[in-house]
PDB file of N, CA and C in Angstrom:
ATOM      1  N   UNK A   1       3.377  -6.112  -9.517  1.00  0.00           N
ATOM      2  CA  UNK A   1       1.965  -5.971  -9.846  1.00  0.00           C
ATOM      3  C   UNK A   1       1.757  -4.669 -10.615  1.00  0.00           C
ATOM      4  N   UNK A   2       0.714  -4.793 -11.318  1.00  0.00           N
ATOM      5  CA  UNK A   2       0.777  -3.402 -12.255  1.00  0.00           C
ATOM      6  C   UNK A   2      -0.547  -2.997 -11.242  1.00  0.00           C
ATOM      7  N   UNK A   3      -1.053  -1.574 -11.235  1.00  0.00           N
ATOM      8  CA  UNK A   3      -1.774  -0.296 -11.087  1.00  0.00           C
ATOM      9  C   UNK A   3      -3.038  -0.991 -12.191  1.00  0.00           C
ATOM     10  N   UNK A   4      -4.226  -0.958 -11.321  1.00  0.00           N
ATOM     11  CA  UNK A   4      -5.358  -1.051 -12.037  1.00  0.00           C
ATOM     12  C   UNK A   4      -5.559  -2.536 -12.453  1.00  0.00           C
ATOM     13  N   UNK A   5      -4.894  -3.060 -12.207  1.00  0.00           N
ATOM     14  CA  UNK A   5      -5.323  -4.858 -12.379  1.00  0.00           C
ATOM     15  C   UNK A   5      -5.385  -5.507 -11.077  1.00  0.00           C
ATOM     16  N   UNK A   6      -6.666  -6.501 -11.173  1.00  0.00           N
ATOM     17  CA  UNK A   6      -7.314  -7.143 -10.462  1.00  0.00           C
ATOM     18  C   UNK A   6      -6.004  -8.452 -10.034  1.00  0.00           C
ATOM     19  N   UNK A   7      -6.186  -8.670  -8.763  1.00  0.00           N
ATOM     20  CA  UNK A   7      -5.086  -9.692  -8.701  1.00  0.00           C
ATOM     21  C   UNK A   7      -6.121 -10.716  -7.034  1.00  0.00           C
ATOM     22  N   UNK A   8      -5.561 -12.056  -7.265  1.00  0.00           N
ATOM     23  CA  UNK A   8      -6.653 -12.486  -6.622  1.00  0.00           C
ATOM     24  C   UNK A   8      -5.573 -13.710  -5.317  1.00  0.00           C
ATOM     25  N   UNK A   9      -5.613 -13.469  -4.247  1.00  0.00           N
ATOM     26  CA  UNK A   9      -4.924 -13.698  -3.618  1.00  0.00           C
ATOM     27  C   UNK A   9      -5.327 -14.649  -2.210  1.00  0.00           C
ATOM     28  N   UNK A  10      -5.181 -16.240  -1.582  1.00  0.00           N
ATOM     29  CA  UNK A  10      -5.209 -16.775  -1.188  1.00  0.00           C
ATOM     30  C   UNK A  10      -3.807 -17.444  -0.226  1.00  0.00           C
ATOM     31  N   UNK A  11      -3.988 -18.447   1.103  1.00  0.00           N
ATOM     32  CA  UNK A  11      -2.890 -18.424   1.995  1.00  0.00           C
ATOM     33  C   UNK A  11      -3.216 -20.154   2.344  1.00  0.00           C
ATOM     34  N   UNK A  12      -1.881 -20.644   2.391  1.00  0.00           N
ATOM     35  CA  UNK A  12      -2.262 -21.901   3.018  1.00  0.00           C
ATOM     36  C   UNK A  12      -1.074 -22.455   3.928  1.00  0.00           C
ATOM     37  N   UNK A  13      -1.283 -23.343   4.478  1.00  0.00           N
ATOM     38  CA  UNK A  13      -0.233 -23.472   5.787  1.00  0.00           C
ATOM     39  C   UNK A  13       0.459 -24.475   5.280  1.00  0.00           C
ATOM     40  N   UNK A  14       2.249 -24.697   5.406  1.00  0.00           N
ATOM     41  CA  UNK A  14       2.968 -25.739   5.643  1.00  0.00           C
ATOM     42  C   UNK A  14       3.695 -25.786   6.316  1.00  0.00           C
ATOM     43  N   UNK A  15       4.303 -27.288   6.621  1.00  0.00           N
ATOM     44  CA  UNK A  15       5.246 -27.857   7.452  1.00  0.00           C
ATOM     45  C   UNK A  15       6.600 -26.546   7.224  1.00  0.00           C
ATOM     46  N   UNK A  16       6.680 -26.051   8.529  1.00  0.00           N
ATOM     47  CA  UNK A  16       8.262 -25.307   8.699  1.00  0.00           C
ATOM     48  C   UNK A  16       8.918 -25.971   8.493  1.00  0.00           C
ATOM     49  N   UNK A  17       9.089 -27.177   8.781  1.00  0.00           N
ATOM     50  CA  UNK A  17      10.195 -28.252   8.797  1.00  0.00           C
ATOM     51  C   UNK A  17      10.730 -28.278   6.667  1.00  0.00           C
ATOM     52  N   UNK A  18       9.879 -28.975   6.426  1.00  0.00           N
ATOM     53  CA  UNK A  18      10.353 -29.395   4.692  1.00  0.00           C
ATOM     54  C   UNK A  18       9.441 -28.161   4.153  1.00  0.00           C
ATOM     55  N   UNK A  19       8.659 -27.235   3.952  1.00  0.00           N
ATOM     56  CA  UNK A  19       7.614 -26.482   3.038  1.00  0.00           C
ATOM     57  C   UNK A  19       7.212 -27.398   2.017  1.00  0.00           C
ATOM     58  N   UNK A  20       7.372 -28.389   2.279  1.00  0.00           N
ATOM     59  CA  UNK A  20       6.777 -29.499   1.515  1.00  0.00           C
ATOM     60  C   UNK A  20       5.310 -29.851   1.884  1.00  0.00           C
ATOM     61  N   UNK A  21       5.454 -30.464   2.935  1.00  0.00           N
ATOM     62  CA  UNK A  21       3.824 -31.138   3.971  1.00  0.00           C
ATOM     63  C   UNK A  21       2.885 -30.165   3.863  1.00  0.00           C
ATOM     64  N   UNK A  22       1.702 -30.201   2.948  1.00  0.00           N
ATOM     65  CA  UNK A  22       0.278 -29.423   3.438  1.00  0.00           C
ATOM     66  C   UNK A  22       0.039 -29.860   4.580  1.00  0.00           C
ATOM     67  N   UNK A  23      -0.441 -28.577   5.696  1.00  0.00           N
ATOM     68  CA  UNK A  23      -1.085 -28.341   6.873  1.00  0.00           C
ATOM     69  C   UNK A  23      -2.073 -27.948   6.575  1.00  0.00           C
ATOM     70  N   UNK A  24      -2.650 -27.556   5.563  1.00  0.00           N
ATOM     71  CA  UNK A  24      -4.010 -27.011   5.161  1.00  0.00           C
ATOM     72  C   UNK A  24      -4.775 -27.083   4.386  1.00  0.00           C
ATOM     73  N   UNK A  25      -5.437 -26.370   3.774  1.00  0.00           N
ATOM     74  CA  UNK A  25      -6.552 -26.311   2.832  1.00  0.00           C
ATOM     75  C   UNK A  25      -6.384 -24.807   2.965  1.00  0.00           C
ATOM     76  N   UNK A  26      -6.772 -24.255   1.367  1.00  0.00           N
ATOM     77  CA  UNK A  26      -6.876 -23.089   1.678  1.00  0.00           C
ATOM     78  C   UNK A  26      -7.947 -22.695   0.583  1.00  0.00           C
ATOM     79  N   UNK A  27      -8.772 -21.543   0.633  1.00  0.00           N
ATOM     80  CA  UNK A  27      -9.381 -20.801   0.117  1.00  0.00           C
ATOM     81  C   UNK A  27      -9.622 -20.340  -1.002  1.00  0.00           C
ATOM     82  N   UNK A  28     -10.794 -21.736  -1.764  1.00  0.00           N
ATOM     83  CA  UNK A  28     -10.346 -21.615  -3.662  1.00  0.00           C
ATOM     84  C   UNK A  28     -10.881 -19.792  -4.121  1.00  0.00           C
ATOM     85  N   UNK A  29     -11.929 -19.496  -3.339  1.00  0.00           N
ATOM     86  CA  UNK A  29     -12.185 -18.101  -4.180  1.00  0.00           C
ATOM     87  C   UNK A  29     -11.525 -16.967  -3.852  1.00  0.00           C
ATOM     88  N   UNK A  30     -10.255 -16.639  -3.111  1.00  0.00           N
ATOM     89  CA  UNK A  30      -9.547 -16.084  -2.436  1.00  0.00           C
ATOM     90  C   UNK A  30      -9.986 -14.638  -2.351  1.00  0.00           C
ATOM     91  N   UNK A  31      -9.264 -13.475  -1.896  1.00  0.00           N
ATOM     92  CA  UNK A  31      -9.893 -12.830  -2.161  1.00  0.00           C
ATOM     93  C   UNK A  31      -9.369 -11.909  -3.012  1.00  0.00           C
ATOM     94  N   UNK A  32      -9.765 -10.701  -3.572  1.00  0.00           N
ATOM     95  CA  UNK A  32      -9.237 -10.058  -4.514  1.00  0.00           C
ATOM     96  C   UNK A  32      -8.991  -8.507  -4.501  1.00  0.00           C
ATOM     97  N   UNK A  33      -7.621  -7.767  -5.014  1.00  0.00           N
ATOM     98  CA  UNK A  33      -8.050  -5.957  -4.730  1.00  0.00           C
ATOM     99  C   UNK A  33      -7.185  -6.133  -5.660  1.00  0.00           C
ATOM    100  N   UNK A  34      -7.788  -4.435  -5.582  1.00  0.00           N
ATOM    101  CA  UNK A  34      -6.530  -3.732  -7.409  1.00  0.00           C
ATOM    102  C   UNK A  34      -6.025  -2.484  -6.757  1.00  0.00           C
ATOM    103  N   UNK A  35      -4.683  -2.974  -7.562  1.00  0.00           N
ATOM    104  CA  UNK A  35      -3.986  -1.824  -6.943  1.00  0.00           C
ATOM    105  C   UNK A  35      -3.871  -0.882  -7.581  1.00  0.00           C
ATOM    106  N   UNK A  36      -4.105   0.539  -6.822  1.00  0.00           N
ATOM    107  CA  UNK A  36      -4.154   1.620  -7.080  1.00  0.00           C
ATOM    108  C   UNK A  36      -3.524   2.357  -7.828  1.00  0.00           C
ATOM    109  N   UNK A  37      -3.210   3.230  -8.421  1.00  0.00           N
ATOM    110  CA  UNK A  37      -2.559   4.081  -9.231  1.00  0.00           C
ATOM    111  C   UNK A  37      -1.841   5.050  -8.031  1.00  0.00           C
ATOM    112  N   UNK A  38      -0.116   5.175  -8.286  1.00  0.00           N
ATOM    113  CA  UNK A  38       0.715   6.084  -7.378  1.00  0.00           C
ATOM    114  C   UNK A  38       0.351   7.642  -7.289  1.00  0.00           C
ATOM    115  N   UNK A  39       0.187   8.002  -6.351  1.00  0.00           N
ATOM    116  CA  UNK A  39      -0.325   9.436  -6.526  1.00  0.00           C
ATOM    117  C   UNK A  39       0.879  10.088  -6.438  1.00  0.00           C
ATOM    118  N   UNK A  40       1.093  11.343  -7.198  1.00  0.00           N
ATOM    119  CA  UNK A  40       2.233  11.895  -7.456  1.00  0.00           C
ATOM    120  C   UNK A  40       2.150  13.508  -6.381  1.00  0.00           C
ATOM    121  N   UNK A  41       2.860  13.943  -6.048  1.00  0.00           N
ATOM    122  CA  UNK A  41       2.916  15.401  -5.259  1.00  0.00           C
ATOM    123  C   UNK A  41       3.198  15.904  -6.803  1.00  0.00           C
ATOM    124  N   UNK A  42       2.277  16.989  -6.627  1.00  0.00           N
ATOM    125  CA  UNK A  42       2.328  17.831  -7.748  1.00  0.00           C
ATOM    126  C   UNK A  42       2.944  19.614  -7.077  1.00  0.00           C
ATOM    127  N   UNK A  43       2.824  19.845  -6.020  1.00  0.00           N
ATOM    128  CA  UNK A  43       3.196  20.484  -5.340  1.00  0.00           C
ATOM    129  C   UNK A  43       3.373  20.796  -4.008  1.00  0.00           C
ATOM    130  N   UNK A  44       4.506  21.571  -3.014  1.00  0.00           N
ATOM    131  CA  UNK A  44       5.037  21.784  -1.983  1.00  0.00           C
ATOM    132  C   UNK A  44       4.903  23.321  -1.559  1.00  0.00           C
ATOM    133  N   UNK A  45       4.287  23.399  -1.103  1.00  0.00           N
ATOM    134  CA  UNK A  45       4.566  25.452  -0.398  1.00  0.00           C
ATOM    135  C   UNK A  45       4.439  25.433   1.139  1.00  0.00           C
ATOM    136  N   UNK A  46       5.102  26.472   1.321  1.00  0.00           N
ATOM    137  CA  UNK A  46       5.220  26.677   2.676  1.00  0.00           C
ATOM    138  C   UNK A  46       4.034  28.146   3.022  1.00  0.00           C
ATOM    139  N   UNK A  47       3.075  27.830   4.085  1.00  0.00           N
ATOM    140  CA  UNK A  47       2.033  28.057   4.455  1.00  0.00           C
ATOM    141  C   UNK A  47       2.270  28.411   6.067  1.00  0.00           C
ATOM    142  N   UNK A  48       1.406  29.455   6.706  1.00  0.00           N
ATOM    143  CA  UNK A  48       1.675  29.838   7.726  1.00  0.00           C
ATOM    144  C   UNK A  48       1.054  28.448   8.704  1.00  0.00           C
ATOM    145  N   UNK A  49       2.389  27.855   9.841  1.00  0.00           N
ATOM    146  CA  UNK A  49       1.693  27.210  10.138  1.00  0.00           C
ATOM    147  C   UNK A  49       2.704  25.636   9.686  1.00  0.00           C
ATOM    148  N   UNK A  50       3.006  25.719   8.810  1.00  0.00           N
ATOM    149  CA  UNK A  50       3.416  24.624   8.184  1.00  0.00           C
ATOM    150  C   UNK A  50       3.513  24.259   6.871  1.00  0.00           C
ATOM    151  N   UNK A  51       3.226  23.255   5.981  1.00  0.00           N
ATOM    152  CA  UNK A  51       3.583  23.194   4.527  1.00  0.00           C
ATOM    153  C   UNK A  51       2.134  22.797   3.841  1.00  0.00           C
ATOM    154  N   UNK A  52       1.994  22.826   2.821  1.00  0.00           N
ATOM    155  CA  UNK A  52       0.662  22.179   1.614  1.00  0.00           C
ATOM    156  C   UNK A  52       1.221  21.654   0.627  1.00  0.00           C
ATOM    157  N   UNK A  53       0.682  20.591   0.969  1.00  0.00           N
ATOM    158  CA  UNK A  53       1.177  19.752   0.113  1.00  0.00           C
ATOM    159  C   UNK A  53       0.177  18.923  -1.089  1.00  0.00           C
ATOM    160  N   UNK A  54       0.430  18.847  -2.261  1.00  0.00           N
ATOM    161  CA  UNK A  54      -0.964  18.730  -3.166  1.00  0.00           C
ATOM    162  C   UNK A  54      -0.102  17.298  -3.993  1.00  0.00           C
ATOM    163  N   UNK A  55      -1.502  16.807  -4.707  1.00  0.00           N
ATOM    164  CA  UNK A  55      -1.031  15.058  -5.380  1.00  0.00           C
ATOM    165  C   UNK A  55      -2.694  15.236  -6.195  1.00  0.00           C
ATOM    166  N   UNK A  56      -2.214  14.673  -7.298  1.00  0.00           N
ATOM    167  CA  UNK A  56      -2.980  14.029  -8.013  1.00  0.00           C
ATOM    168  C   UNK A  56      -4.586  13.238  -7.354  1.00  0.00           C
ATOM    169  N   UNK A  57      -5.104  13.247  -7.527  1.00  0.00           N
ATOM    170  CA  UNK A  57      -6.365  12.926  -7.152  1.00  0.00           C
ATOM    171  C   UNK A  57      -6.730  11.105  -7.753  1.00  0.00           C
ATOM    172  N   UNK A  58      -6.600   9.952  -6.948  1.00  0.00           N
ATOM    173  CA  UNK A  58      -6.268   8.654  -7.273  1.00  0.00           C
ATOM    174  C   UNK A  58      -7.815   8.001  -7.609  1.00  0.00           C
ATOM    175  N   UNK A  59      -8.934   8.127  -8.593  1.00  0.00           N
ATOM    176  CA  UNK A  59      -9.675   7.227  -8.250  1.00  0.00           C
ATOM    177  C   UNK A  59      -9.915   5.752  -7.885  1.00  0.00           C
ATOM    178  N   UNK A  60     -11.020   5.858  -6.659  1.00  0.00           N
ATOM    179  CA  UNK A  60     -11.446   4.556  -5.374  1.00  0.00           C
ATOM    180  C   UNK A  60      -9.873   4.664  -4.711  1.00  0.00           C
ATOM    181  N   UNK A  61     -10.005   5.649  -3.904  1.00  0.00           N
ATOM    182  CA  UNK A  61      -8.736   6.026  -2.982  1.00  0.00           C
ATOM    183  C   UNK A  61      -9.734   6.531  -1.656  1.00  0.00           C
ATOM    184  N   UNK A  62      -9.694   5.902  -0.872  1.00  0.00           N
ATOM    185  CA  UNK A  62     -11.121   6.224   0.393  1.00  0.00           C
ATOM    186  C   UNK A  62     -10.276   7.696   1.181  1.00  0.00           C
ATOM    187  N   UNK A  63      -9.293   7.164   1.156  1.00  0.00           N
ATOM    188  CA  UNK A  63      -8.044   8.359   1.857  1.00  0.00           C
ATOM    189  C   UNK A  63      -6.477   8.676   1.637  1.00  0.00           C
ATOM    190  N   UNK A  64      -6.055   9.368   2.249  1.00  0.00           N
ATOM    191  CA  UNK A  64      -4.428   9.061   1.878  1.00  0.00           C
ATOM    192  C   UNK A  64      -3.444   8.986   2.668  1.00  0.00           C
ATOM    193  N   UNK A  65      -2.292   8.862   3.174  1.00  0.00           N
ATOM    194  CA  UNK A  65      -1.510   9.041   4.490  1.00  0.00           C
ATOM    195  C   UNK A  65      -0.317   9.632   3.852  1.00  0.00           C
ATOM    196  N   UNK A  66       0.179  10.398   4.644  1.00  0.00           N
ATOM    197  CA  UNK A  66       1.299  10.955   4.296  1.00  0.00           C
ATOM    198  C   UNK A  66       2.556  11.055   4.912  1.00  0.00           C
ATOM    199  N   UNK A  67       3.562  10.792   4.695  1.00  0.00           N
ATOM    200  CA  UNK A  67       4.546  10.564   5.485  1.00  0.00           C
ATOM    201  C   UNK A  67       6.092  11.600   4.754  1.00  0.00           C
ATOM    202  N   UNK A  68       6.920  11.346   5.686  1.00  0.00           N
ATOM    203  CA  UNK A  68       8.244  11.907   5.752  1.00  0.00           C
ATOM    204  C   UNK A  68       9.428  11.195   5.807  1.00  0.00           C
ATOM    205  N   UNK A  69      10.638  11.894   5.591  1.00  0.00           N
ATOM    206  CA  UNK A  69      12.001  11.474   6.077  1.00  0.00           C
ATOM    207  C   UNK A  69      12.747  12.428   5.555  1.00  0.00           C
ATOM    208  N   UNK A  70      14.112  12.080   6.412  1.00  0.00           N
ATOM    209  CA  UNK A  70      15.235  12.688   6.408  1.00  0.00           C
ATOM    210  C   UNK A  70      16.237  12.303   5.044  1.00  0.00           C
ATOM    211  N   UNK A  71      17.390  12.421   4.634  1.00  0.00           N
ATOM    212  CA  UNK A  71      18.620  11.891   4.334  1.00  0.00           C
ATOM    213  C   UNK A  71      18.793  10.471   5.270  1.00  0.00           C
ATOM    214  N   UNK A  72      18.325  10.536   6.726  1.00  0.00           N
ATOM    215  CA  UNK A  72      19.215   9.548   7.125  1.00  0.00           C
ATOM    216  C   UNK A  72      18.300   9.027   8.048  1.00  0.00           C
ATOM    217  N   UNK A  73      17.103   9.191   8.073  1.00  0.00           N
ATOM    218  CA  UNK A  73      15.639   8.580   9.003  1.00  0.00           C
ATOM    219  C   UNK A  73      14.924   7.644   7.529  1.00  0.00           C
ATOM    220  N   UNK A  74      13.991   6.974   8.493  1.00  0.00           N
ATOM    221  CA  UNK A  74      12.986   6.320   7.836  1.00  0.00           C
ATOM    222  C   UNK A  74      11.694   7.056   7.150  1.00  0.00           C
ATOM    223  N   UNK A  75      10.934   6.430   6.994  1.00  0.00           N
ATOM    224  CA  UNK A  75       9.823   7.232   6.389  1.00  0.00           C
ATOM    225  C   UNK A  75       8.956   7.274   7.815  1.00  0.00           C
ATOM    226  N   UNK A  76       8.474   8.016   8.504  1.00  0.00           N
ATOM    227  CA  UNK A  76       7.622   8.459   9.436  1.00  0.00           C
ATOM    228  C   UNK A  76       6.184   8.883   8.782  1.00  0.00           C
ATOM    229  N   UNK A  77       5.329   8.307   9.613  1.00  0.00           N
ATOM    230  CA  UNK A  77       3.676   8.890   9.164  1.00  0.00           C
ATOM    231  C   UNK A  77       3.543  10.465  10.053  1.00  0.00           C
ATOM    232  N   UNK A  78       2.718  11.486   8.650  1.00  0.00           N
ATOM    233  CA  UNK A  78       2.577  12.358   9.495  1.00  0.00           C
ATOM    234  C   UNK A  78       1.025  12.354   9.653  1.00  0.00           C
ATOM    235  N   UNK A  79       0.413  11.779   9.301  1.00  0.00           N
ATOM    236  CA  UNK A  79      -1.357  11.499   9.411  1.00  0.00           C
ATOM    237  C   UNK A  79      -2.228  11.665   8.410  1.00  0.00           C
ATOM    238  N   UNK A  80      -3.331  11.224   7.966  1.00  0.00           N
ATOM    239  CA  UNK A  80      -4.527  10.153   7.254  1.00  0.00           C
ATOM    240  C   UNK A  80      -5.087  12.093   7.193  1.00  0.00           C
TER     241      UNK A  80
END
């Protein structure tokens, strides 16, 4: 998906057995979001206390979450 285009997205049920058999009906006006533009870290400093960390400013971004990892961990949330 590209950044900034509208994409319009709907779900409908089938047979586990073949994915052939409609089980459903689904939802002609589906619904729709655009995806955001990647916010970039523009900078890292170390601050008494812990680190600051700065990014690009994403417009219609309500908030942001931020997360971590190691070399050899996953990405961990460090909080909104």
């Amino acid at each position: 998906v590209k950044a900034g285009q509208e994409y319009i997205y709907t779900v409908r049920a089938y047979n586990v057995q073949d994915g052939e058999t409609v089980w459903s009906s689904y939802d002609t006006t589906g619904k729709s979001q655009i995806r955001l533009e990647t916010p970039h870290i523009s900078s890292i400093s170390n601050v008494d206390g812990g680190l600051k960390i700065s990014w690009n400013k994403i417009t219609g971004t309500g908030m942001y979450r931020v997360y971590r990892r190691t070399e050899t961990s996953g990405w961990s949330n460090l909080g909104d």
